[in-house]
N, C-alpha and C. Protein backbone atom coordinates (compact mmCIF):
# COMPACT_ATOMS: atom_id res chain seq x y z
N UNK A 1 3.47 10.79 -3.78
CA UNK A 1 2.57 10.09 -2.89
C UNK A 1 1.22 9.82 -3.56
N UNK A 2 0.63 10.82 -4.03
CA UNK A 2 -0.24 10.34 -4.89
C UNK A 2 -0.56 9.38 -6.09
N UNK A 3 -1.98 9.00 -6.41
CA UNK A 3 -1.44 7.82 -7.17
C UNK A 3 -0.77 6.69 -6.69
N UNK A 4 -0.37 6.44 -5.55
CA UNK A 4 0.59 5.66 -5.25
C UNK A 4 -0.23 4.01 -4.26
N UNK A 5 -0.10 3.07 -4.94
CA UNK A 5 -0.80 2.07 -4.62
C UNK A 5 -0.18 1.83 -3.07
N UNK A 6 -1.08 1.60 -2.22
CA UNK A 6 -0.78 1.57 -1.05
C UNK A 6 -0.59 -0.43 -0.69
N UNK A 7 -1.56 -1.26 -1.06
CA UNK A 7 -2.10 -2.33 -1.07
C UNK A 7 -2.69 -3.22 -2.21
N UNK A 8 -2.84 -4.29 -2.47
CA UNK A 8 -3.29 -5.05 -3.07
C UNK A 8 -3.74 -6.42 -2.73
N UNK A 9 -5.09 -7.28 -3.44
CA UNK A 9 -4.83 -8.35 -3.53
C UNK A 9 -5.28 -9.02 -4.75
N UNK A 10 -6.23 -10.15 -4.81
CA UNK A 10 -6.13 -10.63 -5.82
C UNK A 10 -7.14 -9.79 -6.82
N UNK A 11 -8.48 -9.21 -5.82
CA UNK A 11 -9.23 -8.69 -6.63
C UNK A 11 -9.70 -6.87 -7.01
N UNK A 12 -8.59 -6.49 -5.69
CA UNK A 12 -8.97 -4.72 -5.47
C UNK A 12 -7.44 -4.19 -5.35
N UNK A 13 -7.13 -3.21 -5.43
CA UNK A 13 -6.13 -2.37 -4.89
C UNK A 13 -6.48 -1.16 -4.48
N UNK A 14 -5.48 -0.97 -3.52
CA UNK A 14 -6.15 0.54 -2.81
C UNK A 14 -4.63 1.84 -3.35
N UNK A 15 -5.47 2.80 -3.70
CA UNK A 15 -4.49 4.01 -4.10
C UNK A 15 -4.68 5.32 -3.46
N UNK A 16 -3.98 5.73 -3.42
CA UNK A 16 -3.97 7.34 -2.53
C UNK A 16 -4.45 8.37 -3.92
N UNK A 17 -5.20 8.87 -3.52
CA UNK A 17 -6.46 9.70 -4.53
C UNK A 17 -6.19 10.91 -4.06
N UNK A 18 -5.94 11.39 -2.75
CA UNK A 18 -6.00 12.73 -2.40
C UNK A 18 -5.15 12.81 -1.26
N UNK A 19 -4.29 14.31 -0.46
CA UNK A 19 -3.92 14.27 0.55
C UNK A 19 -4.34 15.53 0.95
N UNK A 20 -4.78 15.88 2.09
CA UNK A 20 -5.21 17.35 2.68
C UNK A 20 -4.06 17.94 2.68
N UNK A 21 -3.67 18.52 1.63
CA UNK A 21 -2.45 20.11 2.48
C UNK A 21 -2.55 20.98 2.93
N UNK A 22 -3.63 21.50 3.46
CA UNK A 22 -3.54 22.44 4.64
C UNK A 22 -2.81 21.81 5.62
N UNK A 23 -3.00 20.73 6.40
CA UNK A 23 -2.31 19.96 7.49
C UNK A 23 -1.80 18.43 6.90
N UNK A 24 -1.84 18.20 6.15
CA UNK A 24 -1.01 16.74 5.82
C UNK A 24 -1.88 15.70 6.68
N UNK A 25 -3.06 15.55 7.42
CA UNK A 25 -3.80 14.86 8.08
C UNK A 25 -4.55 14.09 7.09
N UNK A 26 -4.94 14.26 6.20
CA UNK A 26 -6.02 13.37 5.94
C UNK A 26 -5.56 12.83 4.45
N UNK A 27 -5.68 11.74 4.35
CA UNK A 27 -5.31 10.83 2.92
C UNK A 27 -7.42 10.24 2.61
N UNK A 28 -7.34 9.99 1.24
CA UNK A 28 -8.33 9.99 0.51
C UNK A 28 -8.11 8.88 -0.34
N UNK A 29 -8.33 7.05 0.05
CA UNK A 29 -8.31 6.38 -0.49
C UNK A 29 -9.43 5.92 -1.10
N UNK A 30 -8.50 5.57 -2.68
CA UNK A 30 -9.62 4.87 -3.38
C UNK A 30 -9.47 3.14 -3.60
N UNK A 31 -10.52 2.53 -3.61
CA UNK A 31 -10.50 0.99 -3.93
C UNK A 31 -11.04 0.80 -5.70
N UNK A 32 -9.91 -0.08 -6.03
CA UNK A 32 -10.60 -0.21 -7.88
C UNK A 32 -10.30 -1.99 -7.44
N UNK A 33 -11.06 -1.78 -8.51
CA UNK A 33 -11.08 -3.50 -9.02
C UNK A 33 -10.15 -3.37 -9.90
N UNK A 34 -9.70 -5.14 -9.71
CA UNK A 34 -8.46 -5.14 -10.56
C UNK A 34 -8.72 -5.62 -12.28
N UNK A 35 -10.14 -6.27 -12.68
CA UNK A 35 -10.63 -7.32 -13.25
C UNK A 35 -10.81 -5.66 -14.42
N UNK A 36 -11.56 -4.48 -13.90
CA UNK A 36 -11.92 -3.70 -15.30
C UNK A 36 -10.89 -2.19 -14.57
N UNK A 37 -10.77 -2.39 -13.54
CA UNK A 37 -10.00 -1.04 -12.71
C UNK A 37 -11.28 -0.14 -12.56
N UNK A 38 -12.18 0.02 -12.77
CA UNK A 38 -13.03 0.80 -11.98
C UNK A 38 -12.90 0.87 -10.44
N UNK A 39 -13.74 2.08 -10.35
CA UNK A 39 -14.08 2.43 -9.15
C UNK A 39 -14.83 1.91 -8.16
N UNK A 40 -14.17 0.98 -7.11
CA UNK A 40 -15.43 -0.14 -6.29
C UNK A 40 -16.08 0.84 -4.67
N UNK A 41 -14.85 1.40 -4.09
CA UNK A 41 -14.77 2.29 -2.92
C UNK A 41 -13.89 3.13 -2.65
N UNK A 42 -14.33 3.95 -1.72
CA UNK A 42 -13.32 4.85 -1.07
C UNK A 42 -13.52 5.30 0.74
N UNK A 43 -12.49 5.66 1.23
CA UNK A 43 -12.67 5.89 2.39
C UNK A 43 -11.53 7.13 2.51
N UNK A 44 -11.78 7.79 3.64
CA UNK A 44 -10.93 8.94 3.89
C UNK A 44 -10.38 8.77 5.63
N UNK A 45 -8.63 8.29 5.72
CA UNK A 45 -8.43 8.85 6.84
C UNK A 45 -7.89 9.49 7.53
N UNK A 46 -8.63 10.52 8.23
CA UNK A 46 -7.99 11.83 8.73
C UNK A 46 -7.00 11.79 10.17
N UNK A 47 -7.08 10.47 10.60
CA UNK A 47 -6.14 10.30 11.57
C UNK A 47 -4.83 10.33 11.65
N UNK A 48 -4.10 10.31 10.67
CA UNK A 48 -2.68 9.68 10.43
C UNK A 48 -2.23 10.62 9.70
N UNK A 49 -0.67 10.56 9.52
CA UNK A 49 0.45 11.14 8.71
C UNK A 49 1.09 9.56 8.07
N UNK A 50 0.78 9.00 9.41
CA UNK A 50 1.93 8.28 8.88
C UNK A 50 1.78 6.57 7.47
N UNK A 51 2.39 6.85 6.73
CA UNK A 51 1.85 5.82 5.20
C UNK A 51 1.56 4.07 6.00
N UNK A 52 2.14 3.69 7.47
CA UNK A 52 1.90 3.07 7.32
C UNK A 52 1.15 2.21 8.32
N UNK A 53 0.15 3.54 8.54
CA UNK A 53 -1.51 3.30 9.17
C UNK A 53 -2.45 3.60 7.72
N UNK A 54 -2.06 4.00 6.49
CA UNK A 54 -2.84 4.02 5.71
C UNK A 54 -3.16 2.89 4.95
N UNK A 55 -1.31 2.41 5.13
CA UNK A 55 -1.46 0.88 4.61
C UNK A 55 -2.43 -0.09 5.48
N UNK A 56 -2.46 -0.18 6.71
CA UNK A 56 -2.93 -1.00 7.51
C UNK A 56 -4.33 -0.90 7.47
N UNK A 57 -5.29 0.47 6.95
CA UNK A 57 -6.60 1.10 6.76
C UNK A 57 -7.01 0.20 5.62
N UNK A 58 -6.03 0.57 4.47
CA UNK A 58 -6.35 -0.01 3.42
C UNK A 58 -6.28 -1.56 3.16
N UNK A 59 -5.28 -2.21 3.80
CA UNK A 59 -5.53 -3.72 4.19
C UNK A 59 -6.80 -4.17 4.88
N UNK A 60 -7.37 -3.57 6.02
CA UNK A 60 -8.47 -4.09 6.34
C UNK A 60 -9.70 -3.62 5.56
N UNK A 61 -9.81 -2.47 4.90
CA UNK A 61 -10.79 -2.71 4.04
C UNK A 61 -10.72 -3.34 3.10
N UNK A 62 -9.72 -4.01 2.40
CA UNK A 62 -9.72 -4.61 1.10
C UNK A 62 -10.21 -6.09 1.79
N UNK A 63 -9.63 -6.12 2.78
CA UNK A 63 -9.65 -7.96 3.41
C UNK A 63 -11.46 -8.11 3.19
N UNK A 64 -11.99 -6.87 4.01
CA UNK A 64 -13.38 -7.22 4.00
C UNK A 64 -14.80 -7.30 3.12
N UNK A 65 -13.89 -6.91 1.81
CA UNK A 65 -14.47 -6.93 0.71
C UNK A 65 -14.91 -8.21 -0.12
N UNK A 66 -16.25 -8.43 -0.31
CA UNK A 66 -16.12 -9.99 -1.65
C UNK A 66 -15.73 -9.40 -2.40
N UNK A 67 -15.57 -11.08 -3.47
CA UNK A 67 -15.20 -10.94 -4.45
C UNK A 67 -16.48 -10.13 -5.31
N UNK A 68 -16.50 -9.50 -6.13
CA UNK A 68 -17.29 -8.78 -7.26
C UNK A 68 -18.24 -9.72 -7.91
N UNK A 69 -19.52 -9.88 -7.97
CA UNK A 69 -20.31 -11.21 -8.01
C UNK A 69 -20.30 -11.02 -10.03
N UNK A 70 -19.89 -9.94 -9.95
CA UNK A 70 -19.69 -9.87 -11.85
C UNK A 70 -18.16 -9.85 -12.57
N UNK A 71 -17.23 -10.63 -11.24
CA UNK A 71 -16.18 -10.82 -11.51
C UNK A 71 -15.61 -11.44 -12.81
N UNK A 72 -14.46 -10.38 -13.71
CA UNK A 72 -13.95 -11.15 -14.95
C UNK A 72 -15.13 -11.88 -15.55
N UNK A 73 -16.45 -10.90 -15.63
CA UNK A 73 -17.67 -11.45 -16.99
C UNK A 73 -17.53 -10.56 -18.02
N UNK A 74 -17.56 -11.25 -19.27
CA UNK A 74 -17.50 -10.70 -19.99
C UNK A 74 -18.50 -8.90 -20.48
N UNK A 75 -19.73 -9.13 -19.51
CA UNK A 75 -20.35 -8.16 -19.68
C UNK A 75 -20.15 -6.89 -19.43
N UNK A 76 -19.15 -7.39 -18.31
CA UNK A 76 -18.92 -6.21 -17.13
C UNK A 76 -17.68 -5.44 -17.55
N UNK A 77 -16.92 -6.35 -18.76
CA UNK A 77 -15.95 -5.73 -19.13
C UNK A 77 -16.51 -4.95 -20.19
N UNK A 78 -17.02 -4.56 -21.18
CA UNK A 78 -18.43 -3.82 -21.90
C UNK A 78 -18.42 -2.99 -21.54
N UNK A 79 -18.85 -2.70 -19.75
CA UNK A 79 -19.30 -1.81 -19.20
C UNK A 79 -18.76 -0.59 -18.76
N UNK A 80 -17.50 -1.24 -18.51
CA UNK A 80 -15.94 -0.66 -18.02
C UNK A 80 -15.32 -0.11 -19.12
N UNK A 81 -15.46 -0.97 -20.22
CA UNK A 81 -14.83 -0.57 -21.39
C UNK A 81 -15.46 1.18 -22.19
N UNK A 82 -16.63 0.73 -22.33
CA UNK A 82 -17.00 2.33 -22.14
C UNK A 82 -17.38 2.91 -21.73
N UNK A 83 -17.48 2.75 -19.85
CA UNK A 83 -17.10 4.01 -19.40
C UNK A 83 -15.64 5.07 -20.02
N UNK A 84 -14.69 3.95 -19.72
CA UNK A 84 -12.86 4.44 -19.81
C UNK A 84 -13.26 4.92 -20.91
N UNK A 85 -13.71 4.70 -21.65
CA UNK A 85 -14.14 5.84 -23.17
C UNK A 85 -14.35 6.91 -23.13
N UNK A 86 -15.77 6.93 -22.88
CA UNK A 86 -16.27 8.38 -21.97
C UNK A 86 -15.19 9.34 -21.43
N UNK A 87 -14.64 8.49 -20.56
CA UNK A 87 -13.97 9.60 -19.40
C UNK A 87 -12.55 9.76 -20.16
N UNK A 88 -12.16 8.96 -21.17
CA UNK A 88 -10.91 9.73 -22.27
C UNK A 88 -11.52 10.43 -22.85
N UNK A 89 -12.71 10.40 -23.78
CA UNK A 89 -13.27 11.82 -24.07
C UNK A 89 -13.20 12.85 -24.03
N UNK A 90 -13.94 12.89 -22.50
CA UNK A 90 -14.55 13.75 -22.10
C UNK A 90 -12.88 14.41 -21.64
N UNK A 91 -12.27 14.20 -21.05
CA UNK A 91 -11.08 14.48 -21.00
C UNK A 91 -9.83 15.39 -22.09
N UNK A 92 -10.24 14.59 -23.31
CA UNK A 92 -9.66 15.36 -24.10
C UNK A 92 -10.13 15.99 -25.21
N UNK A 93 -11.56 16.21 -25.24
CA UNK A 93 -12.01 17.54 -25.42
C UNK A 93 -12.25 18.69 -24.36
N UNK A 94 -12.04 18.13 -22.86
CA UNK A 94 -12.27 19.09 -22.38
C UNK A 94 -11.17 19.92 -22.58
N UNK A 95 -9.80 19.59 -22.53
CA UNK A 95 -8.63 19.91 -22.63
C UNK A 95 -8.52 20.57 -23.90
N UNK A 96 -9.02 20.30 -25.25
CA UNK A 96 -8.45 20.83 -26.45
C UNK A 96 -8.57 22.09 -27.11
N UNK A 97 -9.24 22.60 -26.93
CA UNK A 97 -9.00 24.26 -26.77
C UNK A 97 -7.79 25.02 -26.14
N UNK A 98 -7.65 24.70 -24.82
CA UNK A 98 -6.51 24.65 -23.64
C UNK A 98 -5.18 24.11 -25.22
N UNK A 99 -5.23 22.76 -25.11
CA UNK A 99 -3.61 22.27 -26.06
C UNK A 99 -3.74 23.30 -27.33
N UNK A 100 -4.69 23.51 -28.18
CA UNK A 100 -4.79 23.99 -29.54
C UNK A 100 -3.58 25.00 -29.14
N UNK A 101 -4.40 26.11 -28.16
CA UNK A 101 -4.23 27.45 -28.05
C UNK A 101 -2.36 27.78 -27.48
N UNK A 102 -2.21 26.66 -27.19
CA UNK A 102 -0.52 26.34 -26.60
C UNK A 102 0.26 25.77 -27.98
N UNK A 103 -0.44 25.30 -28.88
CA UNK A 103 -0.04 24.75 -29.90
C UNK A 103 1.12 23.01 -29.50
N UNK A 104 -0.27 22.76 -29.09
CA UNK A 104 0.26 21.10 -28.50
C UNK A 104 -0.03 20.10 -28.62
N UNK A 105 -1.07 20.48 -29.76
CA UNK A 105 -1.84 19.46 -30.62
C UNK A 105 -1.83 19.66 -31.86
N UNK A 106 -1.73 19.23 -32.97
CA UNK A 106 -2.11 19.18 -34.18
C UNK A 106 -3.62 19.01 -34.91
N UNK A 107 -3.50 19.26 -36.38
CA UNK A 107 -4.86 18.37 -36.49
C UNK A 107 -4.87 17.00 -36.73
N UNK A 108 -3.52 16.41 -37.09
CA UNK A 108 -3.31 15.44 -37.17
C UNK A 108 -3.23 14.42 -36.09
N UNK A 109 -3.03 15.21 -34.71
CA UNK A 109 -3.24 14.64 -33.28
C UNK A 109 -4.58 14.26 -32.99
N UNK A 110 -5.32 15.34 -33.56
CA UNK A 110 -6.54 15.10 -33.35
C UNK A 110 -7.08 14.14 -33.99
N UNK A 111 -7.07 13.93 -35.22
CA UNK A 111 -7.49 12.70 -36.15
C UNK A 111 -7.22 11.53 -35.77
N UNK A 112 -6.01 11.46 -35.14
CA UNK A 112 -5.03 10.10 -35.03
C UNK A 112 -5.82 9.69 -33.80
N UNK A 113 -6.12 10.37 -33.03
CA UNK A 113 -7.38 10.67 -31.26
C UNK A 113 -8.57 9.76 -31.63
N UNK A 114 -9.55 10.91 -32.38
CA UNK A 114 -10.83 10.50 -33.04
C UNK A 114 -10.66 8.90 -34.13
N UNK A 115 -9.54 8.60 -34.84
CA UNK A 115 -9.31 7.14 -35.23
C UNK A 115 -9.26 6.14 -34.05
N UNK A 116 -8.53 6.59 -33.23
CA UNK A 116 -8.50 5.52 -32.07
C UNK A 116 -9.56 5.31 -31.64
N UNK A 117 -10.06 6.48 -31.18
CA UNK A 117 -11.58 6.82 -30.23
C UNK A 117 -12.32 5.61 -31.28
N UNK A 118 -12.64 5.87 -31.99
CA UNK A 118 -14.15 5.13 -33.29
C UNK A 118 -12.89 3.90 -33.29
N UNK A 119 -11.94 3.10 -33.48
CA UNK A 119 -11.76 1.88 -33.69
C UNK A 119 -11.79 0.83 -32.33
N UNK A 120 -11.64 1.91 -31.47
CA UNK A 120 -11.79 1.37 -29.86
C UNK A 120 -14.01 0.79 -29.79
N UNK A 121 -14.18 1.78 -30.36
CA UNK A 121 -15.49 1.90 -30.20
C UNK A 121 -16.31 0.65 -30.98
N UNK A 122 -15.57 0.06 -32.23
CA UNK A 122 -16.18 -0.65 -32.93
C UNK A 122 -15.45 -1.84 -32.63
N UNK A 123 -14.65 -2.18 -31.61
CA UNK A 123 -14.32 -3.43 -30.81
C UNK A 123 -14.98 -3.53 -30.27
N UNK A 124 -15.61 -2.62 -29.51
CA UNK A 124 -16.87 -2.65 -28.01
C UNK A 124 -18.00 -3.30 -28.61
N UNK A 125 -18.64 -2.73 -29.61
CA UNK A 125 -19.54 -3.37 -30.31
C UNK A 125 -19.48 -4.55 -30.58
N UNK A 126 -18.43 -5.01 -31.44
CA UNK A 126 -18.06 -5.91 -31.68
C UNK A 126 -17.99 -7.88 -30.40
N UNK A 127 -17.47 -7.14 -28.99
CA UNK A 127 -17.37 -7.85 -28.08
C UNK A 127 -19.19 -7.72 -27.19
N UNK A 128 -20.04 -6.67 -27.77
CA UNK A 128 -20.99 -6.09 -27.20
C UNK A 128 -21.73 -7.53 -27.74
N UNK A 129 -21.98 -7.76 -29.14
CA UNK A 129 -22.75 -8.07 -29.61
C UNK A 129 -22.15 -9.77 -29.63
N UNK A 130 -21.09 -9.95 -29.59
CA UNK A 130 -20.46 -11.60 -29.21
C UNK A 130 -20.98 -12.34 -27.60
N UNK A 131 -21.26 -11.32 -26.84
CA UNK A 131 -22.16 -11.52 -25.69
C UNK A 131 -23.02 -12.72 -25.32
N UNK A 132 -22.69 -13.81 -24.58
CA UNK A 132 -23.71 -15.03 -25.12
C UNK A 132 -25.12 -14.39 -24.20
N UNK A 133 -26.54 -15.10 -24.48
CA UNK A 133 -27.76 -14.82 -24.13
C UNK A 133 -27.60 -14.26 -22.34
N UNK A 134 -27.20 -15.28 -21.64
CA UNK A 134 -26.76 -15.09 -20.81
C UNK A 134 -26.44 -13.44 -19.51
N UNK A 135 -24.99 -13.28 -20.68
CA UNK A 135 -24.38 -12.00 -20.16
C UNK A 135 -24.92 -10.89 -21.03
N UNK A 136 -25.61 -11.04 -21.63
CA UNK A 136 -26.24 -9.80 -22.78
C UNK A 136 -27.71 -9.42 -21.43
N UNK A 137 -28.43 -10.75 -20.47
CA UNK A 137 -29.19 -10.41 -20.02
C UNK A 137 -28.85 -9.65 -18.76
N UNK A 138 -27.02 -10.04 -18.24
CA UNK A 138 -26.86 -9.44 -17.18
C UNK A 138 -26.32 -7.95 -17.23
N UNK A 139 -25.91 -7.12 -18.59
CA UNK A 139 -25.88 -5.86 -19.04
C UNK A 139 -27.14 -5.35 -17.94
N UNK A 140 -28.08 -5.80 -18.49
CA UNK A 140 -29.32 -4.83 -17.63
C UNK A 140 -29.94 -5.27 -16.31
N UNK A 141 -28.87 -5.72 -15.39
CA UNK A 141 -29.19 -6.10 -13.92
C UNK A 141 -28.20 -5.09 -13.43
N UNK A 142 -28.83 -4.11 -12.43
CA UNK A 142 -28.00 -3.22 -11.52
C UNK A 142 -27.60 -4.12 -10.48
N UNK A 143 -26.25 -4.03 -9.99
CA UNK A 143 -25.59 -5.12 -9.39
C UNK A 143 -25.93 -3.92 -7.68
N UNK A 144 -25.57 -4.59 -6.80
CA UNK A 144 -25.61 -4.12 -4.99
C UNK A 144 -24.39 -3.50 -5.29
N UNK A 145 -23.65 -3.68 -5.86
CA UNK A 145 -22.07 -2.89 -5.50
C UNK A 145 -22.17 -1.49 -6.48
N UNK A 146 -23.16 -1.54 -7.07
CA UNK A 146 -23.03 -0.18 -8.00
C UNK A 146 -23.93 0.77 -7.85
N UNK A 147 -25.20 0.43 -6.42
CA UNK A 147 -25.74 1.01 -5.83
C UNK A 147 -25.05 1.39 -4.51
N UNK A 148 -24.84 0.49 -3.69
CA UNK A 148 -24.26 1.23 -2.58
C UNK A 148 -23.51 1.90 -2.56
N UNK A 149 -23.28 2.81 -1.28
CA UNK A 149 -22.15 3.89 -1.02
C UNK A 149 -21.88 4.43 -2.56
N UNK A 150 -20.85 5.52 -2.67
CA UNK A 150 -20.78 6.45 -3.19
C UNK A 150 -19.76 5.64 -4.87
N UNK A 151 -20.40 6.60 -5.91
CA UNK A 151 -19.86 5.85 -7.12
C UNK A 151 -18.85 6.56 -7.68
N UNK A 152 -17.99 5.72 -8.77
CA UNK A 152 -17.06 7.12 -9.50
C UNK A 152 -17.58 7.71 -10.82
N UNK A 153 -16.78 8.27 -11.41
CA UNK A 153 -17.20 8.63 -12.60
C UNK A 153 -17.33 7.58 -13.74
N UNK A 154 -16.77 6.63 -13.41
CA UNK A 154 -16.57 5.65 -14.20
C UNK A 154 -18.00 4.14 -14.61
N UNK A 155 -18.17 4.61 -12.86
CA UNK A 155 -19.52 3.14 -12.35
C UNK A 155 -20.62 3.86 -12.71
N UNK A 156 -20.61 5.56 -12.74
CA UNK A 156 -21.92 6.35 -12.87
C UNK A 156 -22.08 6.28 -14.64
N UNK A 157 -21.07 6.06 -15.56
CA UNK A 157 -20.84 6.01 -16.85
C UNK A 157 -21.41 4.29 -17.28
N UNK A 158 -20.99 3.78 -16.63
CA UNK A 158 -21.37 2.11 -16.63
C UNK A 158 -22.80 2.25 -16.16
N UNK A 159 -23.62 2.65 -15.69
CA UNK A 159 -24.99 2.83 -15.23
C UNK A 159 -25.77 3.06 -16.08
N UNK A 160 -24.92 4.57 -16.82
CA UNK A 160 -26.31 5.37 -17.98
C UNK A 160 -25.66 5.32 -19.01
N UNK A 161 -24.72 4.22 -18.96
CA UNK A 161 -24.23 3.74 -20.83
C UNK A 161 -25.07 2.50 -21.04
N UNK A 162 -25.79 1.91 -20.83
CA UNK A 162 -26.51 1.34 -20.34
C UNK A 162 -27.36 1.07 -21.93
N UNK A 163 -27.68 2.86 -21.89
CA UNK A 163 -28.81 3.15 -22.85
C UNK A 163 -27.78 2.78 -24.19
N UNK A 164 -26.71 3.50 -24.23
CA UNK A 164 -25.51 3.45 -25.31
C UNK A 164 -25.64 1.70 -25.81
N UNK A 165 -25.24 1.19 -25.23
CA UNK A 165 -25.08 -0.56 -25.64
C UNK A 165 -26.38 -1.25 -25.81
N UNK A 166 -27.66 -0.83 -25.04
CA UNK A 166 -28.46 -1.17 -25.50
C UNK A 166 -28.57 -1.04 -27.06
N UNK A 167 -28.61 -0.25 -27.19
CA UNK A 167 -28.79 0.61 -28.64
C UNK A 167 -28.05 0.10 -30.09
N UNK A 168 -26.51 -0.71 -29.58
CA UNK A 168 -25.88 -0.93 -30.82
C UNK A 168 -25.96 -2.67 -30.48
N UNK A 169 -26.70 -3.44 -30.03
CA UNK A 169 -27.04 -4.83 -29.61
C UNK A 169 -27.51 -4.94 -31.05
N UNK A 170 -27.36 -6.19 -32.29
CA UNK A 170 -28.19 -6.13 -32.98
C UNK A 170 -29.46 -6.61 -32.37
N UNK A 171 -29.56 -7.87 -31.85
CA UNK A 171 -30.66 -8.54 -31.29
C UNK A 171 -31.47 -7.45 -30.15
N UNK A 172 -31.30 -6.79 -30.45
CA UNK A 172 -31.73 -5.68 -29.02
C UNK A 172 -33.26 -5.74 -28.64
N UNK A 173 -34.53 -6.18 -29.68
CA UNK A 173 -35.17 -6.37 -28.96
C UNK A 173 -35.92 -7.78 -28.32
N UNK A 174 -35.10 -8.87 -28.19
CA UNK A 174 -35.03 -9.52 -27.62
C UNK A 174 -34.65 -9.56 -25.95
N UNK A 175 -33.71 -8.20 -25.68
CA UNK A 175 -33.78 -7.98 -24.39
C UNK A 175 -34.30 -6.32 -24.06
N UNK A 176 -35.74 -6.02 -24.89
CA UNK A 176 -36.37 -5.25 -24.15
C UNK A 176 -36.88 -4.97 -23.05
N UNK A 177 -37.30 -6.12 -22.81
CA UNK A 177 -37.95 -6.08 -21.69
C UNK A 177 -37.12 -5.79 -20.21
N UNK A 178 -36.02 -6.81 -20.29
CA UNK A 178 -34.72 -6.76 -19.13
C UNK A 178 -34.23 -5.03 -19.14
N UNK A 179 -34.48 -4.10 -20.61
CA UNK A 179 -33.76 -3.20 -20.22
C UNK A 179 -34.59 -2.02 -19.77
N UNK A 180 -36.10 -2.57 -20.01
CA UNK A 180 -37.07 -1.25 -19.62
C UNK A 180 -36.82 -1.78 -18.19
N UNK A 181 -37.26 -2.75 -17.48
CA UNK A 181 -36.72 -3.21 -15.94
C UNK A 181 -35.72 -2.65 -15.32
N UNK A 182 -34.33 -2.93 -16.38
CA UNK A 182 -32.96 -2.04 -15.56
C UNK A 182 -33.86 -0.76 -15.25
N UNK A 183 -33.97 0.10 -16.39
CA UNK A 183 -34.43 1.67 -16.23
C UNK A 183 -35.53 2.04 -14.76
N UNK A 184 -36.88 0.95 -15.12
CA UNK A 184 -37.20 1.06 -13.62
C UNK A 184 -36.26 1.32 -12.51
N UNK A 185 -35.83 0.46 -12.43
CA UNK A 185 -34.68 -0.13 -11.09
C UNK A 185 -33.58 1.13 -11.28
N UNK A 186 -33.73 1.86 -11.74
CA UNK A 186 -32.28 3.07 -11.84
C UNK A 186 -33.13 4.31 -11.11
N UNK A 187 -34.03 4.52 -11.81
CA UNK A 187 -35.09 5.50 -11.54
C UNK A 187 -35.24 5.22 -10.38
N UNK A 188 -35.67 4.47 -9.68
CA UNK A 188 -36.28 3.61 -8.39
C UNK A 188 -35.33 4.36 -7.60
N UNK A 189 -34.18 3.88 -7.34
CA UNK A 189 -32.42 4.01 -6.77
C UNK A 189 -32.59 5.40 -7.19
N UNK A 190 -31.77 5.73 -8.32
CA UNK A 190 -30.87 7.05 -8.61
C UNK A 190 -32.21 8.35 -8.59
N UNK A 191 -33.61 8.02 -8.91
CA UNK A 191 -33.97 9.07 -9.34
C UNK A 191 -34.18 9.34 -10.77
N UNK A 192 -35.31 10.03 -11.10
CA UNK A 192 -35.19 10.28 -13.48
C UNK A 192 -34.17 10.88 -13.37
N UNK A 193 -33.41 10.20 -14.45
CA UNK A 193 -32.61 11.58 -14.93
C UNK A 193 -33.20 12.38 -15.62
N UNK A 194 -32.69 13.55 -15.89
CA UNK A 194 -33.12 14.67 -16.53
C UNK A 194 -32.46 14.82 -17.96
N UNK A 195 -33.69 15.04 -18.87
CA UNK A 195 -33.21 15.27 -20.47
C UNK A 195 -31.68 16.00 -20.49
N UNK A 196 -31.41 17.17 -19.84
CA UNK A 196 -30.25 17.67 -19.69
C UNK A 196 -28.98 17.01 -19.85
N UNK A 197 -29.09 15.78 -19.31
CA UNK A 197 -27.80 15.20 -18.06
C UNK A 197 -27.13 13.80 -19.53
């Protein structure tokens, strides 16, 4: 059941993310976009057992959704692109101690990992910096959909990678100014982050 796409249309799909088992009452849907698969929404409903009031939940929220005003731009795919980085990462180093110690990795697993990781990484760049004037300026506009309601790990990675792509732009300071602005406008919204974080 989980994982399990409940709905679709042209621009979101809705998937079952969670189910309460203490009582089987409550399902935990998530909405992704279909254009980078990030994380757009979620809703939780605790009314039902049955899959196909979840379907019917998840149909009317998808119906009432626009389209993504940074729909299929090239920028936004950038953005998405390394988040999903990040969160393979972070993922499988969190894990690799855990595989070592089971003997379920190699070092050669690991290398073959870290090659992918850095050749994935120098496409990004690569598509980072092919960016026409344009979408290089819309990198540093916080969009309404990535402020409101609640974000994933993925949109919160697309936020404060921000600084990351700034950084490997050759022309980068040509859009200084747009990106000290984003930072305002994050701070403003999210709050400083903290050196820590």
């Amino acid at each position: 059941m989980l994982n399990t796409c409940l709905v679709k249309n042209n621009y979101f799909k809705a998937i079952v993310a969670d189910i309460d088992d203490t009582d089987d009452t409550g399902v935990y849907i998530v909405i992704y976009r279909l254009d980078t698969f990030e994380y757009y929404t979620s809703f939780f409903d605790i009314y039902s057992t049955d899959k196909k009031s979840w379907i019917l939940e998840a149909s009317k929220v998808i119906s009432e959704l626009d389209v993504p005003i940074d729909w299929k731009r090239p920028h936004r795919y950038c953005l998405a692109r390394y988040a999903r980085q990040v969160l393979n990462d972070d993922s499988f180093f969190g894990e690799l101690s855990w595989k070592l110690s089971c003997n379920m990795l190699s070092n050669e697993d690991i290398n073959r990992y870290m090659l992918i990781s850095r050749l994935k990484e120098t496409v990004l760049i690569k598509k980072l910096n092919q960016l026409s004037i344009d979408e290089k300026i819309q990198l540093f506009i916080l969009k309404d959909w990535e402020i409101e309601g609640s974000i994933g790990e993925d949109v919160h990675y697309a936020i404060y990678g921000r600084e990351y792509l700034y950084k490997r732009l050759y022309d980068k300071e040509k859009y200084e100014t747009y990106y000290k602005k984003y930072w305002e406008k994050v701070e403003s919204v999210f709050g400083k982050l903290d050196e820590d974080e």
